[in-house]
N, C-alpha and C. Protein backbone atom coordinates (compact mmCIF):
# COMPACT_ATOMS: atom_id res chain seq x y z
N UNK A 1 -3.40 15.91 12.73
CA UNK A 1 -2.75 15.01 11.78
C UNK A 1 -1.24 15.11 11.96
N UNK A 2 -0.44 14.18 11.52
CA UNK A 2 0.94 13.87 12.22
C UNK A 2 1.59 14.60 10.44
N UNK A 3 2.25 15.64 10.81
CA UNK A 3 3.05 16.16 9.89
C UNK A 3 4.30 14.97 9.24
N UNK A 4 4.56 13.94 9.73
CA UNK A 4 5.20 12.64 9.07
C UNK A 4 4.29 11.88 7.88
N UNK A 5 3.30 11.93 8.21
CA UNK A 5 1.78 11.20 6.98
C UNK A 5 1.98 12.42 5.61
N UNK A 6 1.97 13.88 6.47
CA UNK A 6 1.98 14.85 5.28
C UNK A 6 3.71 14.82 4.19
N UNK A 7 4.30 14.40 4.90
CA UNK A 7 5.89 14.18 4.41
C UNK A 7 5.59 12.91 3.36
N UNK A 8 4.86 12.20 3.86
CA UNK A 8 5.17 10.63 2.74
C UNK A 8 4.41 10.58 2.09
N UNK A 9 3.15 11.60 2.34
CA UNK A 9 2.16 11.19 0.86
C UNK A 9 3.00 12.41 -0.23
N UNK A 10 3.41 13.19 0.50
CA UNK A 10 4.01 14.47 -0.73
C UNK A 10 5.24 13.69 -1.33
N UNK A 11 5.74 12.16 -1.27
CA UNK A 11 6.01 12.01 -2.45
C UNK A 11 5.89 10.91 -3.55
N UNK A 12 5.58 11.90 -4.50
CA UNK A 12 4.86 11.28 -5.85
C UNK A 12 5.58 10.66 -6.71
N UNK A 13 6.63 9.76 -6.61
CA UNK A 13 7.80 9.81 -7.69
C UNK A 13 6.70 8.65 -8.36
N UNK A 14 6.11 7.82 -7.84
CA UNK A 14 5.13 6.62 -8.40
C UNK A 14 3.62 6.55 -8.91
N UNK A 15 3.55 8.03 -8.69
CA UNK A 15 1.58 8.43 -8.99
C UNK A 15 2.13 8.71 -10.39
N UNK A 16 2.11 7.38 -11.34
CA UNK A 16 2.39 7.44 -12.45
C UNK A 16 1.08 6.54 -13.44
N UNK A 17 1.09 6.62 -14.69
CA UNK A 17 0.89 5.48 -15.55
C UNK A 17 1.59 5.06 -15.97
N UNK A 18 1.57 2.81 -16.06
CA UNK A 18 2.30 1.83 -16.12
C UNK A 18 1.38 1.56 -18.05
N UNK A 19 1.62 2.06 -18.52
CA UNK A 19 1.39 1.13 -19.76
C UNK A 19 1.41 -0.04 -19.97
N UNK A 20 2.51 -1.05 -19.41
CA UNK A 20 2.82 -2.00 -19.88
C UNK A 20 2.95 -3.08 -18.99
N UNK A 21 1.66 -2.76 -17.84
CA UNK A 21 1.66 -3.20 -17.01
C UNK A 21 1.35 -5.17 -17.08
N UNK A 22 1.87 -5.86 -16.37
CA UNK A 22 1.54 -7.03 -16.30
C UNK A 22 0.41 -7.75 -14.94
N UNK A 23 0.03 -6.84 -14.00
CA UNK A 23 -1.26 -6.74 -13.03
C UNK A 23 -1.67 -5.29 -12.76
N UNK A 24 -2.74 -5.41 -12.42
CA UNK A 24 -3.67 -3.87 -12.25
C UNK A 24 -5.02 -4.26 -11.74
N UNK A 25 -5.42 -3.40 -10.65
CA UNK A 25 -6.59 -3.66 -10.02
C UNK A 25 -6.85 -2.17 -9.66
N UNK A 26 -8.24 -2.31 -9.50
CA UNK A 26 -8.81 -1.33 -9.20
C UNK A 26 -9.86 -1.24 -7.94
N UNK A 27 -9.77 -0.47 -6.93
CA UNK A 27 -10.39 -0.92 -5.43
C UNK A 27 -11.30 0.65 -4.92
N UNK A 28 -12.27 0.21 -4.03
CA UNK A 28 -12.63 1.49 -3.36
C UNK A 28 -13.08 1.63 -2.57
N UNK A 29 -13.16 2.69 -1.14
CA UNK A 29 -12.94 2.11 -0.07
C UNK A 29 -14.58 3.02 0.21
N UNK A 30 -15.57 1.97 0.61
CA UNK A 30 -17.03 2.14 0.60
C UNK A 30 -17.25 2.99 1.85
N UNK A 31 -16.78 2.78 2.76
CA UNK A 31 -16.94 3.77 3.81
C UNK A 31 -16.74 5.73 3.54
N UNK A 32 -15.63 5.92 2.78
CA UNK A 32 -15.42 7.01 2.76
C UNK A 32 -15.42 7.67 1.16
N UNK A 33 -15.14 6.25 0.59
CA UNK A 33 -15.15 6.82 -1.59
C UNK A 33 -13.79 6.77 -2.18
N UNK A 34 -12.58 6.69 -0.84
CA UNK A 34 -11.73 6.18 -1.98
C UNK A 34 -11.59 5.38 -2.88
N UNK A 35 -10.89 6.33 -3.95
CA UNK A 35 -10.44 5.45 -5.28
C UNK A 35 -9.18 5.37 -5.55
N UNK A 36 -9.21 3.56 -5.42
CA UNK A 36 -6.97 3.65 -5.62
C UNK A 36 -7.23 2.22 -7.40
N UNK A 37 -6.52 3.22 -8.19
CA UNK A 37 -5.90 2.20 -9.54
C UNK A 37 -4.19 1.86 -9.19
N UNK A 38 -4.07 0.36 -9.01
CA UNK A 38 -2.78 -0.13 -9.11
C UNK A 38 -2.49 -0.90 -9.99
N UNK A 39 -1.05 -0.11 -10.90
CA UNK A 39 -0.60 -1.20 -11.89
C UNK A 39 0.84 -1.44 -11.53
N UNK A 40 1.01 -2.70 -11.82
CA UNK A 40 2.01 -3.57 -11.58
C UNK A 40 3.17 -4.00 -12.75
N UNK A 41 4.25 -4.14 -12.86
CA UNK A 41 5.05 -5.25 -13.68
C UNK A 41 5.55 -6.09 -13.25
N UNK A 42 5.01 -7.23 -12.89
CA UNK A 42 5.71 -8.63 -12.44
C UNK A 42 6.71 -9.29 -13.70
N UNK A 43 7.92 -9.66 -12.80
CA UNK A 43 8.73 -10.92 -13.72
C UNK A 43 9.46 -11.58 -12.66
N UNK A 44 9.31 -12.98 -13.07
CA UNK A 44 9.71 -13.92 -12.60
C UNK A 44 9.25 -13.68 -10.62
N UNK A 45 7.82 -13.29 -10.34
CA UNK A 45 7.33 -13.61 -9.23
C UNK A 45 7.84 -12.09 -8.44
N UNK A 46 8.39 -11.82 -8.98
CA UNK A 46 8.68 -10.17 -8.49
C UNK A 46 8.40 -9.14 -9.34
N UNK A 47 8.07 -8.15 -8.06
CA UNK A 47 7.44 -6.62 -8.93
C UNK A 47 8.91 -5.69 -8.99
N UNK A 48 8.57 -5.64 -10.08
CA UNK A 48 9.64 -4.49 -11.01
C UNK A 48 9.53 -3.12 -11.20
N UNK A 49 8.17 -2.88 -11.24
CA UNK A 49 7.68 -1.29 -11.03
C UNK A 49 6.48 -1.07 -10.50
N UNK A 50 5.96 -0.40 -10.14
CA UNK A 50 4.39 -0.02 -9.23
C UNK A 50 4.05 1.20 -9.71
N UNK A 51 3.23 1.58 -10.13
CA UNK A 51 2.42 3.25 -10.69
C UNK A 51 1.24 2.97 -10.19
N UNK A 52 0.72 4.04 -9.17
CA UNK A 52 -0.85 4.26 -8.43
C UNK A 52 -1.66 5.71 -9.04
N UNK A 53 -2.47 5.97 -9.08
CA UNK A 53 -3.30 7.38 -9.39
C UNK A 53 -4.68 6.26 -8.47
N UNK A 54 -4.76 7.71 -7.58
CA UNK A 54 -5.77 7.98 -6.82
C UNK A 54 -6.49 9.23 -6.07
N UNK A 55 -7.73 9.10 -5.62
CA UNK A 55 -8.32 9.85 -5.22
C UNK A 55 -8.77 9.63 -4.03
N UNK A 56 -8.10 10.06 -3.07
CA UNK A 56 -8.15 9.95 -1.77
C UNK A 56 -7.55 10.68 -0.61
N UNK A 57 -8.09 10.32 0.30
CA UNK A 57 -7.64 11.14 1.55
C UNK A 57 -5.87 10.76 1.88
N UNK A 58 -5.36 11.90 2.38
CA UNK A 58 -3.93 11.97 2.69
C UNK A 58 -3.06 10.62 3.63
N UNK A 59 -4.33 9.88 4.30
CA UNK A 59 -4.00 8.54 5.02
C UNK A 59 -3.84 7.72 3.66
N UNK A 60 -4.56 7.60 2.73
CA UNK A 60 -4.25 6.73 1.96
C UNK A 60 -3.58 7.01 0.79
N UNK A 61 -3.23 8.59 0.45
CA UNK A 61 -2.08 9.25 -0.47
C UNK A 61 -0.37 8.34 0.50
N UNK A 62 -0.36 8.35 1.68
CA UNK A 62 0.96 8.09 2.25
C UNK A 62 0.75 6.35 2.14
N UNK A 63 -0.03 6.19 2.19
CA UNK A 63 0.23 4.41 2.54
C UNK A 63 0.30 4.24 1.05
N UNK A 64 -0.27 3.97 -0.15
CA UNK A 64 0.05 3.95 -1.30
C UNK A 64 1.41 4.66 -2.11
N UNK A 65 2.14 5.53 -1.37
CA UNK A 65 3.28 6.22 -1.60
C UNK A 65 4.36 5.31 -0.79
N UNK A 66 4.46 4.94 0.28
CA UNK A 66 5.40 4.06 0.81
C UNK A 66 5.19 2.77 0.51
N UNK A 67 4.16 2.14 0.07
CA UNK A 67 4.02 1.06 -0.50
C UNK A 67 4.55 0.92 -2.15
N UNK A 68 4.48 1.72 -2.89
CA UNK A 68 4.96 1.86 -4.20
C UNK A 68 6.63 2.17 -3.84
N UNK A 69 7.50 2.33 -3.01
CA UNK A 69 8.44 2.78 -2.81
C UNK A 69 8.95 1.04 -2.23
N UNK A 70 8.29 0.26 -0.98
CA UNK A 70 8.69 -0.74 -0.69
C UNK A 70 8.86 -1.50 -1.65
N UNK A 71 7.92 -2.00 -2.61
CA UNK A 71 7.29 -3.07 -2.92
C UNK A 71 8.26 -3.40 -4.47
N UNK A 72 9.08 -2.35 -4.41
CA UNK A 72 10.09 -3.09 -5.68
C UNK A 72 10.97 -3.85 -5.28
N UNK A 73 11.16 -4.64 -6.11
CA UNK A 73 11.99 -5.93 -6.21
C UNK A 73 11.88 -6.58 -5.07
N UNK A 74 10.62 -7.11 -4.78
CA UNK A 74 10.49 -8.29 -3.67
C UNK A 74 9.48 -8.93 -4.55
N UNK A 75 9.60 -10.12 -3.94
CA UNK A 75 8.78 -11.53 -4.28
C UNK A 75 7.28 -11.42 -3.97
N UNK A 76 6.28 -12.25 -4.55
CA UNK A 76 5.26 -11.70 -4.58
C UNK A 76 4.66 -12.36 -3.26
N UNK A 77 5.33 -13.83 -2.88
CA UNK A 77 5.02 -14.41 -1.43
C UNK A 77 5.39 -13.19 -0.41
N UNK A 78 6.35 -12.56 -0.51
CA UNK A 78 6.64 -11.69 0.50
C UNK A 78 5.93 -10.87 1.08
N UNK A 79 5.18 -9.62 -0.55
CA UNK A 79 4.27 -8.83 -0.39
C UNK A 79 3.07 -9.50 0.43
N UNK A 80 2.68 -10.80 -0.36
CA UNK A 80 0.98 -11.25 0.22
C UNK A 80 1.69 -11.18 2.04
N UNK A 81 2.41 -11.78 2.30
CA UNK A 81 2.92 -12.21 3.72
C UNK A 81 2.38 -10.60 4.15
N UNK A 82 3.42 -9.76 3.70
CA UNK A 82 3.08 -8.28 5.03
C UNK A 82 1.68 -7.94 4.97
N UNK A 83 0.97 -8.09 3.61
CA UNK A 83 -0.18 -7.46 3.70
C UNK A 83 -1.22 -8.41 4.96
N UNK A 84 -0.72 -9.86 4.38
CA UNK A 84 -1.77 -10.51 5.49
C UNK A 84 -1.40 -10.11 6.66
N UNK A 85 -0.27 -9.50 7.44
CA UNK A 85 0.19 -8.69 8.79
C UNK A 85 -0.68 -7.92 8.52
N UNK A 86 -0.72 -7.14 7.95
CA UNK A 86 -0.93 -6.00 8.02
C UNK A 86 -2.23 -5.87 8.64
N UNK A 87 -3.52 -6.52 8.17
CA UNK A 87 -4.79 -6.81 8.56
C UNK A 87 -4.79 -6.47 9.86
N UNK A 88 -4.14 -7.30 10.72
CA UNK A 88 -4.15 -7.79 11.80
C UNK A 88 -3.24 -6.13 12.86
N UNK A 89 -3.00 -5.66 12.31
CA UNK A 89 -1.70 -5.17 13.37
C UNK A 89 -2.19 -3.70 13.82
N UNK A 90 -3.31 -3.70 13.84
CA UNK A 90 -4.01 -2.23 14.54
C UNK A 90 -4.34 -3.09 15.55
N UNK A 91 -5.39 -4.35 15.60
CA UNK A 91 -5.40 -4.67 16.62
C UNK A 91 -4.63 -5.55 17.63
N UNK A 92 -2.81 -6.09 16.90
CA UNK A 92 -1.97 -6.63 17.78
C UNK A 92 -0.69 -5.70 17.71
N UNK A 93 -0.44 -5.29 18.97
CA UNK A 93 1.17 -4.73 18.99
C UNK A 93 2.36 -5.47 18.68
N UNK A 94 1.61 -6.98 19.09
CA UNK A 94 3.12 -7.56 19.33
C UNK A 94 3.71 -8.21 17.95
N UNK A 95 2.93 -7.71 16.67
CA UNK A 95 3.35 -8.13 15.58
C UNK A 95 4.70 -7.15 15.07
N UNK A 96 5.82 -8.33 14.81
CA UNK A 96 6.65 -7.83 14.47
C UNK A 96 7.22 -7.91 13.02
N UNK A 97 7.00 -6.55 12.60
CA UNK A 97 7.55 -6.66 10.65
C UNK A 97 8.72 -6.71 10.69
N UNK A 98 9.35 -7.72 9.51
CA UNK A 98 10.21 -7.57 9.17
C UNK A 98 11.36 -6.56 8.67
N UNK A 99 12.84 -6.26 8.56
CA UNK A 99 12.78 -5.02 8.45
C UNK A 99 12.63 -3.88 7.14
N UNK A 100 12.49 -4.69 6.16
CA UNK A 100 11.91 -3.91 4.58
C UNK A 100 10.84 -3.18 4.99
N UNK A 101 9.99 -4.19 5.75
CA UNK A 101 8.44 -3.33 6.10
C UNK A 101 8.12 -2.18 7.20
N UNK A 102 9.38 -2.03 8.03
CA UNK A 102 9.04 -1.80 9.32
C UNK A 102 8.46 -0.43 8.80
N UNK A 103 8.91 0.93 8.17
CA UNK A 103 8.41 2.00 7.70
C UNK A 103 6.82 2.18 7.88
N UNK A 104 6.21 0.76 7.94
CA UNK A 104 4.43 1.24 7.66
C UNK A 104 4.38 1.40 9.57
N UNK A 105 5.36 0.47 10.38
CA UNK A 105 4.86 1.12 11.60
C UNK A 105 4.43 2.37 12.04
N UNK A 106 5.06 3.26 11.12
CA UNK A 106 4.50 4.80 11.28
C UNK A 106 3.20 5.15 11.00
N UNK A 107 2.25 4.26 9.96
CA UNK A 107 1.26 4.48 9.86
C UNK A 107 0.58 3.67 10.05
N UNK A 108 0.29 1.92 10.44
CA UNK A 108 -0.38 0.83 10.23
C UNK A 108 0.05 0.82 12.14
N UNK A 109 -0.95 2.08 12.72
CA UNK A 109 -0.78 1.91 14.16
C UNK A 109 -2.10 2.16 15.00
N UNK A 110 -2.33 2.09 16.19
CA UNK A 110 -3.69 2.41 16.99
C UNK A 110 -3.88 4.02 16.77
N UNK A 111 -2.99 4.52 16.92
CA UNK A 111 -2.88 5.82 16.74
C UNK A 111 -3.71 6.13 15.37
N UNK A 112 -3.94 5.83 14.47
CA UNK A 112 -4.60 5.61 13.23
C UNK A 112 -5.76 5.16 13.23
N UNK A 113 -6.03 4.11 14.37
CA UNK A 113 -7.15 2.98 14.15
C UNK A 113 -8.47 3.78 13.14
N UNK A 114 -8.46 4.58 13.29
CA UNK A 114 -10.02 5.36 12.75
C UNK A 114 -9.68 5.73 11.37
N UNK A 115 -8.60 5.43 10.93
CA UNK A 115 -8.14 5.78 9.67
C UNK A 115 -7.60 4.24 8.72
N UNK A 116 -7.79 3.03 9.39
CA UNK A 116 -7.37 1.68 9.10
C UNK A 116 -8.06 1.70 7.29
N UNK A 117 -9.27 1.68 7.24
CA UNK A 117 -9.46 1.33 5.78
C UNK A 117 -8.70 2.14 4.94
N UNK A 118 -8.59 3.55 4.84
CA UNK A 118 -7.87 4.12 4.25
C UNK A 118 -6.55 3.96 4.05
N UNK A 119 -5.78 3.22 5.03
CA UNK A 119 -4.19 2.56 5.37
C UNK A 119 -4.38 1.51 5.01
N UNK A 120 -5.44 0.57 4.91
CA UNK A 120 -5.25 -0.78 3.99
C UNK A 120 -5.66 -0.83 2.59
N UNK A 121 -6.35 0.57 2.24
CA UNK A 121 -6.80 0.07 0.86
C UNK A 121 -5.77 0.12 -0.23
N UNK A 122 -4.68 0.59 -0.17
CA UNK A 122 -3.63 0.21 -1.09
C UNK A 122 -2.70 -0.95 -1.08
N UNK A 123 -3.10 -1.74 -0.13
CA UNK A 123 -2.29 -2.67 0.00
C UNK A 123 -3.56 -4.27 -0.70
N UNK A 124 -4.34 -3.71 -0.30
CA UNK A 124 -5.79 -4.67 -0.28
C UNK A 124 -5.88 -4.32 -2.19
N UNK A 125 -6.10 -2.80 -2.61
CA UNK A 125 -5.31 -3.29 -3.94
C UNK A 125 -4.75 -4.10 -4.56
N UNK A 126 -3.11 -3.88 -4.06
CA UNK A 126 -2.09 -4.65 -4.67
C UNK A 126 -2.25 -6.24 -4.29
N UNK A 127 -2.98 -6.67 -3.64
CA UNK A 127 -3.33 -7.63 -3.13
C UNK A 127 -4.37 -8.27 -4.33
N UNK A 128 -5.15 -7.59 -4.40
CA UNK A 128 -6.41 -7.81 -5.73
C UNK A 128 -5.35 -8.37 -6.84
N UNK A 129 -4.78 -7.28 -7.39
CA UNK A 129 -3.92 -7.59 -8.38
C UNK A 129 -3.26 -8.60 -8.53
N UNK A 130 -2.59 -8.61 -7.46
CA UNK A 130 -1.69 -10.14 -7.73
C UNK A 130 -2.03 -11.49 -7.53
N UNK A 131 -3.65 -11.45 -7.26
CA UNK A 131 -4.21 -12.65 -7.20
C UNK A 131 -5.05 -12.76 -8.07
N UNK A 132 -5.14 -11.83 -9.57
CA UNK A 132 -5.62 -12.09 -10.69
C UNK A 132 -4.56 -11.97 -11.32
């Protein structure tokens, strides 16, 4: 395991509860049993705060930790945009993120491929959420 994955899931400033949340979904990843709760505060089409609590493996402690760290104050077209990349980009190199997003290149890579559901299920989350 890449001692960089162990650096970004160790931090927790966002494994919080959102009380007053304005989206929240709840997802789980059937292959292995993760469990990721995401709550949201949207205003005016942008997220304002992100709080996750989950139970999961350290691939998906870091992708839900850099995603709660990106995902403030951008537009909610923006988010859907990377996540729909995101799908796609284990199996294309030549996708190029923008540079807010580039950070998941460290983890949303071939080098990972065997670890992909666990690296998308926090995004596939926040994804749930903001389309209810």
């Amino acid at each position: 395991m890449d001692l960089r994955i162990l650096e970004i899931a160790s931090n927790t400033e966002n494994n919080k509860v959102i009380d007053n949340f304005t989206h929240r979904s709840k997802n789980k990843n059937p292959i292995c049993g993760d469990e990721m709760e995401i709550s949201l505060i949207v205003k005016n089409d942008k997220v304002l705060d992100m709080g996750y609590q989950c139970k999961s493996c350290v691939y998906c402690q870091a992708s839900v930790s850099l995603l709660s760290q990106k995902i403030k104050n951008k537009r909610l077209v923006e988010i859907k945009n990377f996540i729909k990349l995101s799908e796609n980009i284990f199996d294309n190199t030549k996708i190029v993120l923008e540079k807010n997003w580039r950070d998941f290149i460290e983890l949303l890579n071939k080098k990972n491929a065997s670890r992909k559901e666990c690296l998308l299920l926090p995004l596939r989350t926040v994804l749930k959420a903001i389309k209810s």
